[in-house]
PDB file of N, CA and C in Angstrom:
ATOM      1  N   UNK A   1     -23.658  -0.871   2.916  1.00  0.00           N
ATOM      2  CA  UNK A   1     -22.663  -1.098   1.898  1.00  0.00           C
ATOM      3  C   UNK A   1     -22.789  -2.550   1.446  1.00  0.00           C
ATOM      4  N   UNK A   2     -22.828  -2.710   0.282  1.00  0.00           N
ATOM      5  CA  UNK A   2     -22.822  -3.890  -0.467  1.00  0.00           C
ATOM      6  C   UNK A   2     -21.681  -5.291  -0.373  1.00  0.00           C
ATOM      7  N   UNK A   3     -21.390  -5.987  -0.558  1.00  0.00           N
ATOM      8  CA  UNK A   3     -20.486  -7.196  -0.664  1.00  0.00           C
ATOM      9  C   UNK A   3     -19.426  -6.186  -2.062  1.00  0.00           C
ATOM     10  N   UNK A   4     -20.337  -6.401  -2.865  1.00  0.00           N
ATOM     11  CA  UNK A   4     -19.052  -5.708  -3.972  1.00  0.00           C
ATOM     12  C   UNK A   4     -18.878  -4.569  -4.205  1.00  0.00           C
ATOM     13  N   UNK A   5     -19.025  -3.413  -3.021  1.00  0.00           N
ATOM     14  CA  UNK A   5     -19.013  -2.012  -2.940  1.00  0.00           C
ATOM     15  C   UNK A   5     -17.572  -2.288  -1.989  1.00  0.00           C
ATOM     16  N   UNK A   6     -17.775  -2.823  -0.958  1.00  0.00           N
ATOM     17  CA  UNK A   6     -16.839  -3.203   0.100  1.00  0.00           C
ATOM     18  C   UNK A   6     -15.763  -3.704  -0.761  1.00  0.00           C
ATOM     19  N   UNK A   7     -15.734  -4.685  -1.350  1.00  0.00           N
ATOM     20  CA  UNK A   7     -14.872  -4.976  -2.068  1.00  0.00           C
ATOM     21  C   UNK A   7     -13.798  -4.468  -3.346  1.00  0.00           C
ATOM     22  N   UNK A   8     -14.939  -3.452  -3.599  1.00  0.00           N
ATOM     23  CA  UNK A   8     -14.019  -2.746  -4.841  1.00  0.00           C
ATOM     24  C   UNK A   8     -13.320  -1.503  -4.260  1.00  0.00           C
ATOM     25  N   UNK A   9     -14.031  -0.519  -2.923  1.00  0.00           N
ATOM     26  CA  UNK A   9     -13.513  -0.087  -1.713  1.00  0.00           C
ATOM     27  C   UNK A   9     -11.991  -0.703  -1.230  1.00  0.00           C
ATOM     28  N   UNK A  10     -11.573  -1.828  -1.150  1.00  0.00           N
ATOM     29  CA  UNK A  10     -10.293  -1.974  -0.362  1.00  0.00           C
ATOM     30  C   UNK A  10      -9.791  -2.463  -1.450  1.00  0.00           C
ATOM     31  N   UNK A  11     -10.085  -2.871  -2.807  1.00  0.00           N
ATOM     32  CA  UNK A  11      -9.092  -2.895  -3.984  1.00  0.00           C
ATOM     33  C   UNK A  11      -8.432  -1.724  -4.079  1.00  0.00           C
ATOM     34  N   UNK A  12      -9.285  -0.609  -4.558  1.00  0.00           N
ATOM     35  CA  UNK A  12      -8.816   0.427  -4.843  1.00  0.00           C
ATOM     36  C   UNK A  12      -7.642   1.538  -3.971  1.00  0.00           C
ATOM     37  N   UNK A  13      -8.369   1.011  -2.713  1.00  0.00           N
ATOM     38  CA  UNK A  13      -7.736   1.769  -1.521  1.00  0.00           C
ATOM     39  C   UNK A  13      -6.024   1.049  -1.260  1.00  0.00           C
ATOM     40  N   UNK A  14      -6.332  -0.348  -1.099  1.00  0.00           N
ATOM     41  CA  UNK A  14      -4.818  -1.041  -1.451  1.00  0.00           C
ATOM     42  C   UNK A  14      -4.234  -0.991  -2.300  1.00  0.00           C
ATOM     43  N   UNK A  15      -4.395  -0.757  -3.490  1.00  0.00           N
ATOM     44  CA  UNK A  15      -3.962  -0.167  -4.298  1.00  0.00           C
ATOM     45  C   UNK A  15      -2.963   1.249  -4.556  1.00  0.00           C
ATOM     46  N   UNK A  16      -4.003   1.932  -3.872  1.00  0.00           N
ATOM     47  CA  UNK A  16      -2.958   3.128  -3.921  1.00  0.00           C
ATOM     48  C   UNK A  16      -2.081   3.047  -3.006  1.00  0.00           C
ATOM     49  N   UNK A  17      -2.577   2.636  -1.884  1.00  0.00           N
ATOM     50  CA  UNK A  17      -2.157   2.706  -0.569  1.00  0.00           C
ATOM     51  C   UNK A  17      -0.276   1.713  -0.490  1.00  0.00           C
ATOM     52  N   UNK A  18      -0.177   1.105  -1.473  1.00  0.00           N
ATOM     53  CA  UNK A  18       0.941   0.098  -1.921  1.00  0.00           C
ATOM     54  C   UNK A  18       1.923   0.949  -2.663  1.00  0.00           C
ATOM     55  N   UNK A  19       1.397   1.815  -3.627  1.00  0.00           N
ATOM     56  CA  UNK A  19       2.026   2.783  -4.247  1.00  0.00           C
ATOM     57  C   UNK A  19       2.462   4.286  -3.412  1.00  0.00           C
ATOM     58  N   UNK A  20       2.059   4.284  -2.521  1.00  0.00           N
ATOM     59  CA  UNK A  20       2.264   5.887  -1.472  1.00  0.00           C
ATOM     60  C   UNK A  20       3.640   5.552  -1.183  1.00  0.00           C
ATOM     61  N   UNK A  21       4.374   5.285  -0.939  1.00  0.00           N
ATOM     62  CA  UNK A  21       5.448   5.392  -0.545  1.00  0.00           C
ATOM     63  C   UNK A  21       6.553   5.604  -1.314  1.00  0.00           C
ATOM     64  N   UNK A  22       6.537   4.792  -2.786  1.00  0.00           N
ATOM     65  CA  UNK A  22       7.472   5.305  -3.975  1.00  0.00           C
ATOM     66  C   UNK A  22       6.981   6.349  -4.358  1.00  0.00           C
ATOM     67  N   UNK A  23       5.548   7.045  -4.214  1.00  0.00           N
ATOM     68  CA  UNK A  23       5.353   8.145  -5.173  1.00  0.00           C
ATOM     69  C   UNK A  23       5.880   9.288  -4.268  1.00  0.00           C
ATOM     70  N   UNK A  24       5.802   9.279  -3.118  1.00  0.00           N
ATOM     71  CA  UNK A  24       6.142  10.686  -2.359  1.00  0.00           C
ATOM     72  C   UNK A  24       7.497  10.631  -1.573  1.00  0.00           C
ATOM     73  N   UNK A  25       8.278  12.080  -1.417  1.00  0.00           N
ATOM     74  CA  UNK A  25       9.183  11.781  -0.582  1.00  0.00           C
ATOM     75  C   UNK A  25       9.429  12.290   1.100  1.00  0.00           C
ATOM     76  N   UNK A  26       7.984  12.598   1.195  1.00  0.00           N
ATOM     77  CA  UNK A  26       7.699  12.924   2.863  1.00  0.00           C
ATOM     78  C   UNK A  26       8.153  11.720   3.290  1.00  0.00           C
ATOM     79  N   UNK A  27       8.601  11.696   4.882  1.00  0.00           N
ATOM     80  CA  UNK A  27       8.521  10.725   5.430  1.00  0.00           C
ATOM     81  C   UNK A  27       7.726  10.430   6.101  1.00  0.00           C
ATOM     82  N   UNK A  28       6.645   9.301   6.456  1.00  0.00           N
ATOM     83  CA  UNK A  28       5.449   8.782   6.908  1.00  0.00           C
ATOM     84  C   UNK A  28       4.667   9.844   6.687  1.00  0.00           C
ATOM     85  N   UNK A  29       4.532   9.836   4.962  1.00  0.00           N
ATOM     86  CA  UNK A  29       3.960  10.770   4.437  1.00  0.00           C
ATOM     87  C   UNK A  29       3.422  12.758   5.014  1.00  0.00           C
ATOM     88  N   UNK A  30       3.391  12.909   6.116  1.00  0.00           N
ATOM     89  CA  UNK A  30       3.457  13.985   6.897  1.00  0.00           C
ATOM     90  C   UNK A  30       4.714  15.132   6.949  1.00  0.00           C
ATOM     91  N   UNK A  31       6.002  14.511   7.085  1.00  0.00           N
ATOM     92  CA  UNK A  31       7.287  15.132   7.661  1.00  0.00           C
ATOM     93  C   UNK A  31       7.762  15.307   6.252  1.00  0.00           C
ATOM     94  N   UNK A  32       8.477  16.630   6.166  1.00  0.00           N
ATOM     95  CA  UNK A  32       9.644  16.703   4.882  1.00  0.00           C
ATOM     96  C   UNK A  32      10.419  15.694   5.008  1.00  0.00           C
ATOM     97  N   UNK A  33      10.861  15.631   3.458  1.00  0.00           N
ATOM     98  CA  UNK A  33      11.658  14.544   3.419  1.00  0.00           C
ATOM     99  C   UNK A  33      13.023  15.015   3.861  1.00  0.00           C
ATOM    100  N   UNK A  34      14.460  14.230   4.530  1.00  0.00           N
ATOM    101  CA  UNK A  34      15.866  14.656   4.259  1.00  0.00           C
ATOM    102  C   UNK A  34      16.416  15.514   2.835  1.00  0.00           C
ATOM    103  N   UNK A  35      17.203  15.761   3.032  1.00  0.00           N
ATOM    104  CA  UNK A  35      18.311  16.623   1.887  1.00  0.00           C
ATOM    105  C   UNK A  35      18.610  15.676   1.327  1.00  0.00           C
ATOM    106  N   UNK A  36      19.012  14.765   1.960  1.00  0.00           N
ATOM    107  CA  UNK A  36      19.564  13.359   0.940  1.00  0.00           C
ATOM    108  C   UNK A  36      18.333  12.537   0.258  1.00  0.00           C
ATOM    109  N   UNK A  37      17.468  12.869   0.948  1.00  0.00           N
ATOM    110  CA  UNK A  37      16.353  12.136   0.160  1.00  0.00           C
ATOM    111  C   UNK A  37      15.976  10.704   0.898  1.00  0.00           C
ATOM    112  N   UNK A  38      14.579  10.334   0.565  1.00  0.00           N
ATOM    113  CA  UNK A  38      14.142   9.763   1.908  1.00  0.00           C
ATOM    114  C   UNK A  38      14.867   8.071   1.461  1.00  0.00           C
ATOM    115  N   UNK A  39      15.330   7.339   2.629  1.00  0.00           N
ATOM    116  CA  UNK A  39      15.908   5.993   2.393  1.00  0.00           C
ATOM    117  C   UNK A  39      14.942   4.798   1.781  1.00  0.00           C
ATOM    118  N   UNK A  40      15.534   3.822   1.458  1.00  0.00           N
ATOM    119  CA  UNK A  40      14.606   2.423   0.636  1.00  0.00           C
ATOM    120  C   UNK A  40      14.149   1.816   2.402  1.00  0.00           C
ATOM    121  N   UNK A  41      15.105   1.840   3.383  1.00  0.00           N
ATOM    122  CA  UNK A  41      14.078   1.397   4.475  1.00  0.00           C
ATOM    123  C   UNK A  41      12.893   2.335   5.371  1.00  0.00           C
ATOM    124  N   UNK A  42      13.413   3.368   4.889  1.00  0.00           N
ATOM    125  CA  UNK A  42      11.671   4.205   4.931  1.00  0.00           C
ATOM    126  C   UNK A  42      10.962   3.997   4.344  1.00  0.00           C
ATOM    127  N   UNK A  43      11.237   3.748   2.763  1.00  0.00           N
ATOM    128  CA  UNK A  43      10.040   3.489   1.717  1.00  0.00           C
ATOM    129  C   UNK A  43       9.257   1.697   2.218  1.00  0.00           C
ATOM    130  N   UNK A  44      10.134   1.080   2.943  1.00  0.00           N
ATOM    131  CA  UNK A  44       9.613  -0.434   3.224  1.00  0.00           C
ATOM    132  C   UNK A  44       9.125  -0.238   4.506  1.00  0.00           C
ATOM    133  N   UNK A  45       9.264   0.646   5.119  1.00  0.00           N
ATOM    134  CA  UNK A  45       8.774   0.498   6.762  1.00  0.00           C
ATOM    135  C   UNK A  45       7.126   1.383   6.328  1.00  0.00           C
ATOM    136  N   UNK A  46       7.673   2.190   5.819  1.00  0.00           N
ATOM    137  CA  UNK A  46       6.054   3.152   5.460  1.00  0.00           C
ATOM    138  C   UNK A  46       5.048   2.137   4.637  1.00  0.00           C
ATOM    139  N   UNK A  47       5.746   1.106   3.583  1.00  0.00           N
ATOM    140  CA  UNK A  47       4.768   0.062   2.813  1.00  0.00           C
ATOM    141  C   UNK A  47       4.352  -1.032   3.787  1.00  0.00           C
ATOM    142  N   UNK A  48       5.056  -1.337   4.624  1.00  0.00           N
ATOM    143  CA  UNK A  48       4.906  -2.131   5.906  1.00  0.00           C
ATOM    144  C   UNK A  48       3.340  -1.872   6.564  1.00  0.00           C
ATOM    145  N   UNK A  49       3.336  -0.294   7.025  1.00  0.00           N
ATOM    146  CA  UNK A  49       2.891   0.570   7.796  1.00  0.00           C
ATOM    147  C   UNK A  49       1.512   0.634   6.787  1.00  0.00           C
ATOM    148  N   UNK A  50       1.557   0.741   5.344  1.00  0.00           N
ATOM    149  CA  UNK A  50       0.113   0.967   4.908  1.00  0.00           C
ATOM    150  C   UNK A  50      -0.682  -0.714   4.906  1.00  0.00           C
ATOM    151  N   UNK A  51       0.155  -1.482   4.596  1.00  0.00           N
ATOM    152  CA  UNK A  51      -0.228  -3.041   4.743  1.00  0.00           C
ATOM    153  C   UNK A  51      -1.211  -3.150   6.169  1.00  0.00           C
ATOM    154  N   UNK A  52      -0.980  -2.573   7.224  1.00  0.00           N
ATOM    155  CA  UNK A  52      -1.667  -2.865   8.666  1.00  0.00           C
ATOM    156  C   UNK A  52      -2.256  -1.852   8.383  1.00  0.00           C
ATOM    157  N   UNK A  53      -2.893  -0.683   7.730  1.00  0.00           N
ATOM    158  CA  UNK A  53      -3.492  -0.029   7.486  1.00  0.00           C
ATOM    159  C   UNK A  53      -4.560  -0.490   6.940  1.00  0.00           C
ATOM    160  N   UNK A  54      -4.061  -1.581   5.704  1.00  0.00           N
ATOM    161  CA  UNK A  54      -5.320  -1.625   4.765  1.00  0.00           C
ATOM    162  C   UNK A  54      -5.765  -2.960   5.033  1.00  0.00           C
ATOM    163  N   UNK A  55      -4.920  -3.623   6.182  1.00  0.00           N
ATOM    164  CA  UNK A  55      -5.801  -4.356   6.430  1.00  0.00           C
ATOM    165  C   UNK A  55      -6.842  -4.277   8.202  1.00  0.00           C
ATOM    166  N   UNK A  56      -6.372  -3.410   9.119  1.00  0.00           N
ATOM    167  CA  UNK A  56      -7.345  -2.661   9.702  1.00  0.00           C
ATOM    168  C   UNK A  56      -8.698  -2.160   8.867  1.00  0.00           C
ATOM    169  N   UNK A  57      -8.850  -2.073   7.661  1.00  0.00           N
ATOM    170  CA  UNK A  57      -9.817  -1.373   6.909  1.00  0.00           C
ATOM    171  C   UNK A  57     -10.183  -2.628   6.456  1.00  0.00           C
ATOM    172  N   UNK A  58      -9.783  -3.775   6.148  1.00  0.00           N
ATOM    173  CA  UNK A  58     -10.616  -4.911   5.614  1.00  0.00           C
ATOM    174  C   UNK A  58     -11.238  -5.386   6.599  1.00  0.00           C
ATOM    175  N   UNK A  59     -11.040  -5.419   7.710  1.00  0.00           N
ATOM    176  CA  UNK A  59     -11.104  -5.784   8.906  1.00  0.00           C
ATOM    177  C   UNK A  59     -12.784  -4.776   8.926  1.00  0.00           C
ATOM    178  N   UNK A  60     -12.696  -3.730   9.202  1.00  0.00           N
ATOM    179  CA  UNK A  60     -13.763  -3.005   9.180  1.00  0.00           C
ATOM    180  C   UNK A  60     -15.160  -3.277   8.135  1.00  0.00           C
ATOM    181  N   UNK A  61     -14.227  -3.406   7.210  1.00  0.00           N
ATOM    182  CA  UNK A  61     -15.337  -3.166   6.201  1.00  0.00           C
ATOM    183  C   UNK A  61     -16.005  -5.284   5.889  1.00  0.00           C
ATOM    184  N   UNK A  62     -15.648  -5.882   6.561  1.00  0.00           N
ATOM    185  CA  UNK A  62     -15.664  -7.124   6.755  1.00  0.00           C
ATOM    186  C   UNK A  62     -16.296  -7.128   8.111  1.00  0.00           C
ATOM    187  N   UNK A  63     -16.583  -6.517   8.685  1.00  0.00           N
ATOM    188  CA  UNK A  63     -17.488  -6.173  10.036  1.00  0.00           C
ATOM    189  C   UNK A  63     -19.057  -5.962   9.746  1.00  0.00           C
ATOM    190  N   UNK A  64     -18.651  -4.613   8.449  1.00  0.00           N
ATOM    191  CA  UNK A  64     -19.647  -3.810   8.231  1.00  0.00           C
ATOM    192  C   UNK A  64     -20.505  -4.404   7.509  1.00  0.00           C
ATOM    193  N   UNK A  65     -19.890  -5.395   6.522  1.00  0.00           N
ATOM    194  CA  UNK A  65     -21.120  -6.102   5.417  1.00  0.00           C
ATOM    195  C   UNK A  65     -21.256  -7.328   6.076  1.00  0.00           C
ATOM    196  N   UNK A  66     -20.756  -8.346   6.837  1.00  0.00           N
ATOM    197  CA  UNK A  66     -21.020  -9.214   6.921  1.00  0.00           C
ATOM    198  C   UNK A  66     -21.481 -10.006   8.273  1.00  0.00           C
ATOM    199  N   UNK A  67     -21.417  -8.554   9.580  1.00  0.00           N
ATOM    200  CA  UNK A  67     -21.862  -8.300  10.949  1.00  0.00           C
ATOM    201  C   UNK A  67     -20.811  -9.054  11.450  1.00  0.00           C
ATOM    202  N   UNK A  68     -19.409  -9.565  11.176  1.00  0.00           N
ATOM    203  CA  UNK A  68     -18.514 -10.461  11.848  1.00  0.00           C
ATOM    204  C   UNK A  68     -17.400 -10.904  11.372  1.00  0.00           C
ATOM    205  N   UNK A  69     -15.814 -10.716  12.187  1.00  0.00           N
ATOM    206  CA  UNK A  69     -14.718 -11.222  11.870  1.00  0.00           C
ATOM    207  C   UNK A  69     -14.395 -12.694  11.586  1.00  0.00           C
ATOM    208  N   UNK A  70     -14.299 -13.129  10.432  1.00  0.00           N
ATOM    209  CA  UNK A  70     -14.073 -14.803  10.743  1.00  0.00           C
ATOM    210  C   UNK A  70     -12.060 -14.669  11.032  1.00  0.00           C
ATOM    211  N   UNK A  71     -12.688 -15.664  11.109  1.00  0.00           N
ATOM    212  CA  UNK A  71     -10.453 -16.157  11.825  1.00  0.00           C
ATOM    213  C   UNK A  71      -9.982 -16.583  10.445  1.00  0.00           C
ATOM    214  N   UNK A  72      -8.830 -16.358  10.659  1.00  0.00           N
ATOM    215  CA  UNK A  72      -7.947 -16.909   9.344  1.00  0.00           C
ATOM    216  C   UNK A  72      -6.958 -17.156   9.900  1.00  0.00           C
ATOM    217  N   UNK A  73      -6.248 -18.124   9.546  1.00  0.00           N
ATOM    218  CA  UNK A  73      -4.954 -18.954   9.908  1.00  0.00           C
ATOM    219  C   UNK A  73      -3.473 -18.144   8.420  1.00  0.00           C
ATOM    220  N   UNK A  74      -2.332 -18.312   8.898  1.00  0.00           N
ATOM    221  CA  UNK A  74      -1.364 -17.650   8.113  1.00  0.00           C
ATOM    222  C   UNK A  74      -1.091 -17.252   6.980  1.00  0.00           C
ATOM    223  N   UNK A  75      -1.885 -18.637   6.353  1.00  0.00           N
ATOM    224  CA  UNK A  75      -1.616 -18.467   4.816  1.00  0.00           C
ATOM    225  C   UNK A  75      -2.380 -17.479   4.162  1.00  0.00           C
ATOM    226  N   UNK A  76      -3.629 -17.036   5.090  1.00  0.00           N
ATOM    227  CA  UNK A  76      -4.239 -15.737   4.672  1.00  0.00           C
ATOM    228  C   UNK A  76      -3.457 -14.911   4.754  1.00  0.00           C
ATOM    229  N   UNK A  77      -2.155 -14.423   5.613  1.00  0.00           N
ATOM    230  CA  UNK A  77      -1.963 -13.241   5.717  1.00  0.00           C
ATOM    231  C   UNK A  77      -0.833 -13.758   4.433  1.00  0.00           C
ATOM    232  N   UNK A  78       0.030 -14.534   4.155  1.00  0.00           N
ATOM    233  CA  UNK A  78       1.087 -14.406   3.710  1.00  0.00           C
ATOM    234  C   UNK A  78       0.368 -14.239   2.156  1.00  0.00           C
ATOM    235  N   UNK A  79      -0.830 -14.967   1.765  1.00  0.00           N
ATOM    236  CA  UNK A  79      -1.099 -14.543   0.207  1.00  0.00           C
ATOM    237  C   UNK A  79      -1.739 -13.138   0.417  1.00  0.00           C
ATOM    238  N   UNK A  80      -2.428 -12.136   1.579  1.00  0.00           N
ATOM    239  CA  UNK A  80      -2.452 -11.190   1.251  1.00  0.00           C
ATOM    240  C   UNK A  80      -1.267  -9.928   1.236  1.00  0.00           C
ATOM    241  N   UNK A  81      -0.145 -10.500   1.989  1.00  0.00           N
ATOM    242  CA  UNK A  81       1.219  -9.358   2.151  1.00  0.00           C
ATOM    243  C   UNK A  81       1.395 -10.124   0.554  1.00  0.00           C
ATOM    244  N   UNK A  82       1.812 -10.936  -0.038  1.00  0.00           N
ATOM    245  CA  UNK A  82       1.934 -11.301  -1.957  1.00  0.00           C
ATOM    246  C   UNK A  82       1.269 -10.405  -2.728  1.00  0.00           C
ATOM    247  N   UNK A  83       0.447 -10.173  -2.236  1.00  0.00           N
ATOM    248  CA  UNK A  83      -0.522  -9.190  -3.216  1.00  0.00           C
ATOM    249  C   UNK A  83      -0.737  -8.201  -3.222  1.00  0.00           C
ATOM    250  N   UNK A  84      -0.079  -7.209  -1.711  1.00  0.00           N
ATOM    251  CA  UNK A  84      -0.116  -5.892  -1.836  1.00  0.00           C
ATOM    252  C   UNK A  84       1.691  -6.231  -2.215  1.00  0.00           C
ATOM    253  N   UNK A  85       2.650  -6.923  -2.286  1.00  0.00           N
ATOM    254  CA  UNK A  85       3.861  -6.674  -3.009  1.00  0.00           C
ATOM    255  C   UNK A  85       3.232  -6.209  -4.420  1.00  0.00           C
ATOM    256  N   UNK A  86       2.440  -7.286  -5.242  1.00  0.00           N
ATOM    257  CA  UNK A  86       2.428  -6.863  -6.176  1.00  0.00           C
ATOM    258  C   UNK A  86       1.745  -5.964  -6.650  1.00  0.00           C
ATOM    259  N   UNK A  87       0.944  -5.137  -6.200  1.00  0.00           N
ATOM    260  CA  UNK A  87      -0.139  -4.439  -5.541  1.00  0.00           C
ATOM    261  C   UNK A  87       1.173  -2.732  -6.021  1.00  0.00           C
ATOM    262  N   UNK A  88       2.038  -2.877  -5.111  1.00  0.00           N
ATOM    263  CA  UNK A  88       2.867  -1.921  -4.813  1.00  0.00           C
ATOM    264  C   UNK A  88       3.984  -2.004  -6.452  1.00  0.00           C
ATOM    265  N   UNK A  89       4.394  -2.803  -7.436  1.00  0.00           N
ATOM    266  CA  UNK A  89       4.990  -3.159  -8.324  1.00  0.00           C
ATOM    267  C   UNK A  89       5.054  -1.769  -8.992  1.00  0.00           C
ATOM    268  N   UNK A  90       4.007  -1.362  -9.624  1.00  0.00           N
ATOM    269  CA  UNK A  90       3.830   0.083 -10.570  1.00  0.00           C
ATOM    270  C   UNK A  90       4.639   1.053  -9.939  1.00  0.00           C
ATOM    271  N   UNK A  91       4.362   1.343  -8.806  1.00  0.00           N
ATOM    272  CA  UNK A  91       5.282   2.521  -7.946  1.00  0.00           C
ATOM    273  C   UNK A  91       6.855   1.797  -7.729  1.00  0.00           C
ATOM    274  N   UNK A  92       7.207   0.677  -7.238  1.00  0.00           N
ATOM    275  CA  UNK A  92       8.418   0.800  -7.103  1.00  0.00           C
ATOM    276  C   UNK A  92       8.981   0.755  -8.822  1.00  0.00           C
ATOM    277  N   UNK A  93       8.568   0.785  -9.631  1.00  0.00           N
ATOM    278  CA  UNK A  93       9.397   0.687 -11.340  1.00  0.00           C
ATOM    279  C   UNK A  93       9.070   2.117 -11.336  1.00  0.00           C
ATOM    280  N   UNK A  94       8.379   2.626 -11.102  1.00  0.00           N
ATOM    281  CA  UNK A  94       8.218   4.206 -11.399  1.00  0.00           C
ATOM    282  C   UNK A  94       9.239   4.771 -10.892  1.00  0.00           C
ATOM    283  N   UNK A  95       9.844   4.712  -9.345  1.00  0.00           N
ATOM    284  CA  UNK A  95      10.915   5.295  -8.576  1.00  0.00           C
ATOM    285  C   UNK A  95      11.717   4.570  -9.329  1.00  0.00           C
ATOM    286  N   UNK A  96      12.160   3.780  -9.359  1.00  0.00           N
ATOM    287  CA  UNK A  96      13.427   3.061  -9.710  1.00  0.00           C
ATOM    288  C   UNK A  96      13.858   3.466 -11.030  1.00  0.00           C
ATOM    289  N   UNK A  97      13.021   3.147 -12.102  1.00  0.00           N
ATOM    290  CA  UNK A  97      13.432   3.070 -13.258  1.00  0.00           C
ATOM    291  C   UNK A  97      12.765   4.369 -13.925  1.00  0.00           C
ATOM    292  N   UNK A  98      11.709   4.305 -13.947  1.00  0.00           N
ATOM    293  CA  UNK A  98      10.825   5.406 -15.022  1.00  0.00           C
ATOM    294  C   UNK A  98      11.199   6.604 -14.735  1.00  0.00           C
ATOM    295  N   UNK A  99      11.270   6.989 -13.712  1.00  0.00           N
ATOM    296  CA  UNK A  99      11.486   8.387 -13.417  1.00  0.00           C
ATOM    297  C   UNK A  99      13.028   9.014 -13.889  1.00  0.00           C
ATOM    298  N   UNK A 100      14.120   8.118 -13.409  1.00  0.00           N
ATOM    299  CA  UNK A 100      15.079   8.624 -14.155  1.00  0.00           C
ATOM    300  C   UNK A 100      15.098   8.877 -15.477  1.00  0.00           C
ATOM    301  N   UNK A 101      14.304   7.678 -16.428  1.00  0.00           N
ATOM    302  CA  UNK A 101      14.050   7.854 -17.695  1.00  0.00           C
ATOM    303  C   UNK A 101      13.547   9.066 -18.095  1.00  0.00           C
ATOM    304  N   UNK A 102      12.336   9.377 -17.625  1.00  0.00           N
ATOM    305  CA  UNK A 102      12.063  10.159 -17.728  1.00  0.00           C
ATOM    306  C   UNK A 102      13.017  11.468 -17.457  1.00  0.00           C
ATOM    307  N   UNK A 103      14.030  11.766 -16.753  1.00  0.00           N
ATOM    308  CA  UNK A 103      14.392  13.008 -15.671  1.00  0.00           C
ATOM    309  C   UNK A 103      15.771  13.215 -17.699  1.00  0.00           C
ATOM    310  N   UNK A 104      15.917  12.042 -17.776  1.00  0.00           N
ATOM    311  CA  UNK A 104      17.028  12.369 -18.988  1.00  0.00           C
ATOM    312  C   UNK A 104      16.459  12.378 -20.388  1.00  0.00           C
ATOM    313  N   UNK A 105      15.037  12.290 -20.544  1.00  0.00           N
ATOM    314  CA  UNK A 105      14.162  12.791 -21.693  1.00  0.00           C
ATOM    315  C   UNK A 105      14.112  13.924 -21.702  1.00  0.00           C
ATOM    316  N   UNK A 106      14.344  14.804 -20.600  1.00  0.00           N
ATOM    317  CA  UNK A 106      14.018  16.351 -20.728  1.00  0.00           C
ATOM    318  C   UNK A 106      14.777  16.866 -20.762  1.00  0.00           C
TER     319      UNK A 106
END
């Protein structure tokens, strides 16, 4: 795998992976959701939950192209949790806002 195969690989994948939680209402995507419908601290514990996901997978795929983990000190993690927030942006306006819009267009 390439440098920018790997790379466009965990864009894409964080990407969605930021959005899974506003789009569905399973809980930890597997389980039906409640009758009441699944809570905003499920939807943050499950976005939590894909964050150590996708970065277990950078982790990998940062193994795979480059034969080795380098170290990173905090500010790596805190500008990469910034960027799957915004990463995740499209899906939470979709739940929040669009969808009702949508639900009273029809």
């Amino acid at each position: 795998m390439s440098v920018t195969a790997g790379f466009i690989l965990l864009l894409v994948a964080a990407l969605v992976a930021a959005n899974l939680p506003w789009l569905t209402e399973r809980v930890l995507f597997v389980l039906p959701a409640p009758a009441q419908g699944k809570r905003e601290w499920v939807r943050l514990l499950e976005w939590a939950l894909m964050y150590l996901v996708i970065g277990a997978l950078a982790v990998g795929i940062e193994y795979r192209v480059t034969g080795g983990v380098y170290a990173q000190e905090w500010e790596f993690y805190v500008t990469t949790l910034c960027l799957f927030l915004v990463f995740a942006l499209p899906g939470f306006i979709y739940h929040h806002d669009l969808r009702r819009l949508l639900k009273k267009r029809r």
